[in-house]
Protein backbone atom coordinates (compact mmCIF):
# COMPACT_ATOMS: atom_id res chain seq x y z
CA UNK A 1 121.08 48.61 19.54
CA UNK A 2 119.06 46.54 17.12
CA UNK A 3 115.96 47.13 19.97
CA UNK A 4 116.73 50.58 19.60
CA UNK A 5 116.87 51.26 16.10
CA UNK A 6 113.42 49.27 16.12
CA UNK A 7 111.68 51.23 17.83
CA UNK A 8 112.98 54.45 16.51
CA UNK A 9 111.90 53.00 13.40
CA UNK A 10 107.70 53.07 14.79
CA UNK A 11 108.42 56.59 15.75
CA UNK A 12 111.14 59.27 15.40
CA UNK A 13 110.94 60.45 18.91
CA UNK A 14 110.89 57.51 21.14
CA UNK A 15 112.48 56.38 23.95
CA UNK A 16 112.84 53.22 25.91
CA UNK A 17 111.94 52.99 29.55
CA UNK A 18 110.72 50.96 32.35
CA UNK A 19 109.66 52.74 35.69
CA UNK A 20 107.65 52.18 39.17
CA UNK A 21 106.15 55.56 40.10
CA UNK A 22 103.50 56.08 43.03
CA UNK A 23 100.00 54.56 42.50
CA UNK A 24 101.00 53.17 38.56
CA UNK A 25 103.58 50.66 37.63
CA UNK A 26 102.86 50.45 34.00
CA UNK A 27 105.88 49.34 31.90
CA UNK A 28 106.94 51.42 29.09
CA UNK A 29 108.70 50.67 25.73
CA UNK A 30 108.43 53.81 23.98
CA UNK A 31 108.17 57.65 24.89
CA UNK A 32 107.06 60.40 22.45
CA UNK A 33 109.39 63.37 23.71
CA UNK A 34 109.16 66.41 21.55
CA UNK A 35 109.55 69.05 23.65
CA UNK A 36 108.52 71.54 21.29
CA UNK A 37 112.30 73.49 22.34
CA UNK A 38 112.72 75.12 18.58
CA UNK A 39 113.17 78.00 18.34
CA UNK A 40 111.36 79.11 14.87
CA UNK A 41 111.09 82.71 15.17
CA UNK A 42 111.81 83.84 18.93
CA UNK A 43 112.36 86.96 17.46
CA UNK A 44 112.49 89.67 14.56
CA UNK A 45 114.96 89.88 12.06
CA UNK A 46 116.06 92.91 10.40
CA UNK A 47 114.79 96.81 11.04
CA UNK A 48 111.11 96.99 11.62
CA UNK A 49 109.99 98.22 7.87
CA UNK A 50 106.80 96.27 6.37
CA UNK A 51 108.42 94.52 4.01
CA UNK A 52 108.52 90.54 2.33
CA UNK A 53 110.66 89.37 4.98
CA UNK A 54 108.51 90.50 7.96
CA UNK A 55 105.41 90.05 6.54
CA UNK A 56 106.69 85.97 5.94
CA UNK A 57 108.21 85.99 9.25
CA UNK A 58 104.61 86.69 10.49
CA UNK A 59 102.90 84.09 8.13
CA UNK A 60 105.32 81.56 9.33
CA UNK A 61 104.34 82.40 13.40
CA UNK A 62 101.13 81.82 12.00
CA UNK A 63 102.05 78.46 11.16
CA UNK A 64 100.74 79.49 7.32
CA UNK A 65 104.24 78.37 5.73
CA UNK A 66 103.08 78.15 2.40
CA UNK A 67 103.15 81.93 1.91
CA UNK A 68 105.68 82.41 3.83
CA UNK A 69 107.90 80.71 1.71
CA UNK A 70 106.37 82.91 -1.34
CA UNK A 71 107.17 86.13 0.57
CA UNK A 72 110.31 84.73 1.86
CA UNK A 73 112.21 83.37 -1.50
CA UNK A 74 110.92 87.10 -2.83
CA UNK A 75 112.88 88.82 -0.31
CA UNK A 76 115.80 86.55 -0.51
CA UNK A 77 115.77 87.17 -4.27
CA UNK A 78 116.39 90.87 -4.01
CA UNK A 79 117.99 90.11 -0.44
CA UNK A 80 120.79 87.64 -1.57
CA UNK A 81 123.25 88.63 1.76
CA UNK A 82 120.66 88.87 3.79
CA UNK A 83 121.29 85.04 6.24
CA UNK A 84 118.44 85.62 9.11
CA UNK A 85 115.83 85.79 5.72
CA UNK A 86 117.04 82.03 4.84
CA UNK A 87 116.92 80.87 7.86
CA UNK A 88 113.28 81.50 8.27
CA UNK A 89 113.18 80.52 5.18
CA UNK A 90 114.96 77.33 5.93
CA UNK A 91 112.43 77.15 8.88
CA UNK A 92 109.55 77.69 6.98
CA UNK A 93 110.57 74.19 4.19
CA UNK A 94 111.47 71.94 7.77
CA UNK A 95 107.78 72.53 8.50
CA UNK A 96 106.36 71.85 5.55
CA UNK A 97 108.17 68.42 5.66
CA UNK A 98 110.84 69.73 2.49
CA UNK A 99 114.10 68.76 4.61
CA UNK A 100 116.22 69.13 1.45
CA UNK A 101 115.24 72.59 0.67
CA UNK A 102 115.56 73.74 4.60
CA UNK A 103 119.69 72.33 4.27
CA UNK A 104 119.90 74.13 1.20
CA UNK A 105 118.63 77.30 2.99
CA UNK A 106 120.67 76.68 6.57
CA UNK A 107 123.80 76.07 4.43
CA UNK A 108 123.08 79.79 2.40
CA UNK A 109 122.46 81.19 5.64
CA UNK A 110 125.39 79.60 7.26
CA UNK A 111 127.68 81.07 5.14
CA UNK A 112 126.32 84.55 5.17
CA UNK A 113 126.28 84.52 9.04
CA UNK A 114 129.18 86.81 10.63
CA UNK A 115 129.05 86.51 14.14
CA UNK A 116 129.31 83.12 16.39
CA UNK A 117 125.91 83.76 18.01
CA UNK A 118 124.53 84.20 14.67
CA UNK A 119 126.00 80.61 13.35
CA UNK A 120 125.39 78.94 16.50
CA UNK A 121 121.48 80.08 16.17
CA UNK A 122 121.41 78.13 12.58
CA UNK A 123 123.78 75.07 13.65
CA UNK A 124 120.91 74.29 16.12
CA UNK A 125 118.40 74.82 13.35
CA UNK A 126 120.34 72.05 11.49
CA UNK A 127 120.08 69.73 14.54
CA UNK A 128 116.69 70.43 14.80
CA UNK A 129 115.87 69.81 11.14
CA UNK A 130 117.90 66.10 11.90
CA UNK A 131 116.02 65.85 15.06
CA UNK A 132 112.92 66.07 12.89
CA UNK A 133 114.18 63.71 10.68
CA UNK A 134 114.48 61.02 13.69
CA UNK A 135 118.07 61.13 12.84
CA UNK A 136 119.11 62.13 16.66
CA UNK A 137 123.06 61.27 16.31
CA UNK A 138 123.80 63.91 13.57
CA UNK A 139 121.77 66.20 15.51
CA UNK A 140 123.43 65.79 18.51
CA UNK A 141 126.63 66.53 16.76
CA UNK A 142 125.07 69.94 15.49
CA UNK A 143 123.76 70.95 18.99
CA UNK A 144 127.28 70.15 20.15
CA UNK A 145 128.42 72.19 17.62
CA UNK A 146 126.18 74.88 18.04
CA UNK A 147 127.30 75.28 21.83
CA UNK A 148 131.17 75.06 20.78
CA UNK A 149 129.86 78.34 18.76
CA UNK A 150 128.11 79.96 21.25
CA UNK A 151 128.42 78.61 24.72
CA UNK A 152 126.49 81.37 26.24
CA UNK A 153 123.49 80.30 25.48
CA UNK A 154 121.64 77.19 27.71
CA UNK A 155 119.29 76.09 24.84
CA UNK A 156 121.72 74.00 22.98
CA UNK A 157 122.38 72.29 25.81
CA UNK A 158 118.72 71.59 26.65
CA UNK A 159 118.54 70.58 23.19
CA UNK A 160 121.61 68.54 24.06
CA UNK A 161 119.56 66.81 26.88
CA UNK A 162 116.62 65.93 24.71
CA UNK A 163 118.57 64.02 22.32
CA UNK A 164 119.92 62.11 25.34
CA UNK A 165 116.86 61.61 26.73
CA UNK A 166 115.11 59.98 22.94
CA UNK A 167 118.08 58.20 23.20
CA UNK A 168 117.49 56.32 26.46
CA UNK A 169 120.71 57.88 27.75
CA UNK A 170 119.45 59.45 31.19
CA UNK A 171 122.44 59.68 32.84
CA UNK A 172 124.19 61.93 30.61
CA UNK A 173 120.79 63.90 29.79
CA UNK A 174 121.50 64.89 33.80
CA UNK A 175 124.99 65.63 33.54
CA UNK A 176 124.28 67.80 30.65
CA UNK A 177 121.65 69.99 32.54
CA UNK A 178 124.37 69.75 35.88
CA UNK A 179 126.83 71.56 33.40
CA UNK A 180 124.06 74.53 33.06
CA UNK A 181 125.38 75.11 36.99
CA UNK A 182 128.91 75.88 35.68
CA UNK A 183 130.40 78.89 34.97
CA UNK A 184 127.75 81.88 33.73
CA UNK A 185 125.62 79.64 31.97
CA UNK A 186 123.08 78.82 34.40
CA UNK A 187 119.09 77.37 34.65
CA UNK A 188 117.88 80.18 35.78
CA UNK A 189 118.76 82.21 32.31
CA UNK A 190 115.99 80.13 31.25
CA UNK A 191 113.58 81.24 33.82
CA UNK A 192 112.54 83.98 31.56
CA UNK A 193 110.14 84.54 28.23
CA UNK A 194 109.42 81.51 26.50
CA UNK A 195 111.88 79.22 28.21
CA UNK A 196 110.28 79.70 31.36
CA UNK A 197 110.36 76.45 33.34
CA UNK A 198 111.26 73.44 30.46
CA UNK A 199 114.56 72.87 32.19
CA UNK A 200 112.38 71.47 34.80
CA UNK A 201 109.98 69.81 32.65
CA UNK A 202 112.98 68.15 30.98
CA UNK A 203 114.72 67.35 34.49
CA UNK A 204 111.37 65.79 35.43
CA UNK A 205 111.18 63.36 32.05
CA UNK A 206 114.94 62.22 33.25
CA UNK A 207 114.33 61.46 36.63
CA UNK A 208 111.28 59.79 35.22
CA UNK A 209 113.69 57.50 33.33
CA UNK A 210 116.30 57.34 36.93
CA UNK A 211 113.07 56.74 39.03
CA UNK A 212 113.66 59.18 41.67
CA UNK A 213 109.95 60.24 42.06
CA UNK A 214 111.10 62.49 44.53
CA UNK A 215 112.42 64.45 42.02
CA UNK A 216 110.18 64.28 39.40
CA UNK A 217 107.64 65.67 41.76
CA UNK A 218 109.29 68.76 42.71
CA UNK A 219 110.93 69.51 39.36
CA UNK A 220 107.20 69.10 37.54
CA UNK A 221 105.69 71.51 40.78
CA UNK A 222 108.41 73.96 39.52
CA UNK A 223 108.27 74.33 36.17
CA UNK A 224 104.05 74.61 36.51
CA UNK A 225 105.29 77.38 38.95
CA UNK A 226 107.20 79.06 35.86
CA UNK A 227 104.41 78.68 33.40
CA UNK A 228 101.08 77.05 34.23
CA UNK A 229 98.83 77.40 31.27
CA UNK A 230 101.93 75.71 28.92
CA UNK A 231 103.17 72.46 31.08
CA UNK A 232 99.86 71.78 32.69
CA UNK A 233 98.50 71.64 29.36
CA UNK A 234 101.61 69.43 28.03
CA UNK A 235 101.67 67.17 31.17
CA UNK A 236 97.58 66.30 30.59
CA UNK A 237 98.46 65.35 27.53
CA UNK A 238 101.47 63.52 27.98
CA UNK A 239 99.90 61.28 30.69
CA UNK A 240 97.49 60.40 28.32
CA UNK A 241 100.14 58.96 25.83
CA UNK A 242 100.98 55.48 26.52
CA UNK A 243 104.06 56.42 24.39
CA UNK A 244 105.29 58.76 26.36
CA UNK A 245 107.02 58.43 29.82
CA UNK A 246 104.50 60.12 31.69
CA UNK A 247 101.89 58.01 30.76
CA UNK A 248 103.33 56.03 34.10
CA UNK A 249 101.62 59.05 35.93
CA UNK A 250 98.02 58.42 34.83
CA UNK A 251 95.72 58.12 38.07
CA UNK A 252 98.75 59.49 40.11
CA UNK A 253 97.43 60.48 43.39
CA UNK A 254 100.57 62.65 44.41
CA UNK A 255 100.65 64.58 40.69
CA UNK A 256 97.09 64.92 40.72
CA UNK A 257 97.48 66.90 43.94
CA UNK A 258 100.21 69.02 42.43
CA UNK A 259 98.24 69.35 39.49
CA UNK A 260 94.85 70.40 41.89
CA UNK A 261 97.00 72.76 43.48
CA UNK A 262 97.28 74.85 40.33
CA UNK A 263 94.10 75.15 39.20
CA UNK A 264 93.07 71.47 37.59
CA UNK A 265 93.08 68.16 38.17
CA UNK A 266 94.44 65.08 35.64
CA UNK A 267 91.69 63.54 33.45
């Protein structure tokens, strides 16, 4: 545990692992896993007038959170009930580092929210700001939380399975995603949009960590299947972390073939 908190300490998001894959057998004590999952603004709030809120939802796509946060507090000013306008607002303080301000925000819009799927959406926000924070237990709880909500929706458990996976905890990062096979709630809900393929991108970084190359092969092949441009861009760079558990497939042959198959070889 001590190990552990140690290395969490160098960086919030990694993980410790030790694997033997085909053609590299580099041994490694850390893993930079963000896996880029949150959801900031997936979609529009509110009716589709020009107004504060839309205008700062846009800013904050645009990854210019400064005004958004200008045109947001506006809006929530005159728009005091109004809970989707503090989440992004909420949103908008987490990525400008002001973690204090984005609770304040969640909590506001926690309160106003009225339906489960509408507090489930902001109970993962909450984890993520945590998750952010490097602070992976609380946000686990949220996530949990967040699926107790709303268990209709596979994200929180992905989300679920990246906390397990910072956390060294394969094993139950896999029986998390075997749950997504119960019930309605199923992988292939995330075969669509912008979740397109990182159930196998995740499944590949655990497998990493169970070393069964067999399936870390197939399950990266699939998810560049789902969405090329993103993962083959993510795996290149990955590989060339030595932080990052896929840095153990630098210069291998079998991944550069999957990889030459879709258009581009590793560098």
């Amino acid at each position: 545990m001590s190990r552990l908190l140690i290395i969490l300490s160098m960086l919030c998001v990694f993980v410790c692992a030790s694997i033997l894959v085909t053609g590299c057998s580099k041994k490694i004590t850390r893993q930079n896993t963000v896996f880029d999952l949150d959801k900031t603004f997936a979609e529009k709030f509110g009716d589709s007038r020009e107004n504060s809120k839309d205008k700062g939802i846009q800013l904050a796509r645009e990854r210019n959170f400064v005004q958004a946060i200008d045109l947001l507090k506006k809006y929530t000013q005159d728009q005091p009930a109004d809970f989707s306008a503090f989440n992004a607002l909420a949103i908008s303080y987490k990525n400008t580092g002001d973690f204090s301000r984005a609770m304040l925000n969640f909590e506001k819009a926690l309160h106003l929210a009225s339906t489960a799927e509408e507090r489930a959406k902001i109970l993962a926000n909450i984890g993520n700001l945590y998750y952010s924070d490097g602070k992976y237990q609380a946000a686990l709880g949220f996530y949990k939380e967040a699926t107790s909500e709303f268990d209709k929706n596979p994200m929180y458990m992905i989300l679920i399975a990246r906390t397990f996976v910072v956390l060294g905890d394969f094993d139950r990062a896999k029986k998390v995603l075997s749950n997504l096979n119960s019930k309605d709630l199923r992988p292939s809900d995330l075969d669509k949009g912008e979740d397109r393929g990182l159930n196998n991108y995740l499944l590949a970084e655990i497998y990493t960590g169970l070393n069964d190359e067999k399936k870390v092969y197939s399950n990266i092949e699939e998810a560049l299947k789902l969405d090329l441009p993103r993962f083959r861009a993510k795996l290149l760079h990955d590989m060339s972390d030595e932080k990052n558990l896929f840095y153990t497939l630098k210069g291998d042959k079998r991944v550069n073939g999957i990889l030459a198959r879709y258009g581009s070889g590793s560098r």
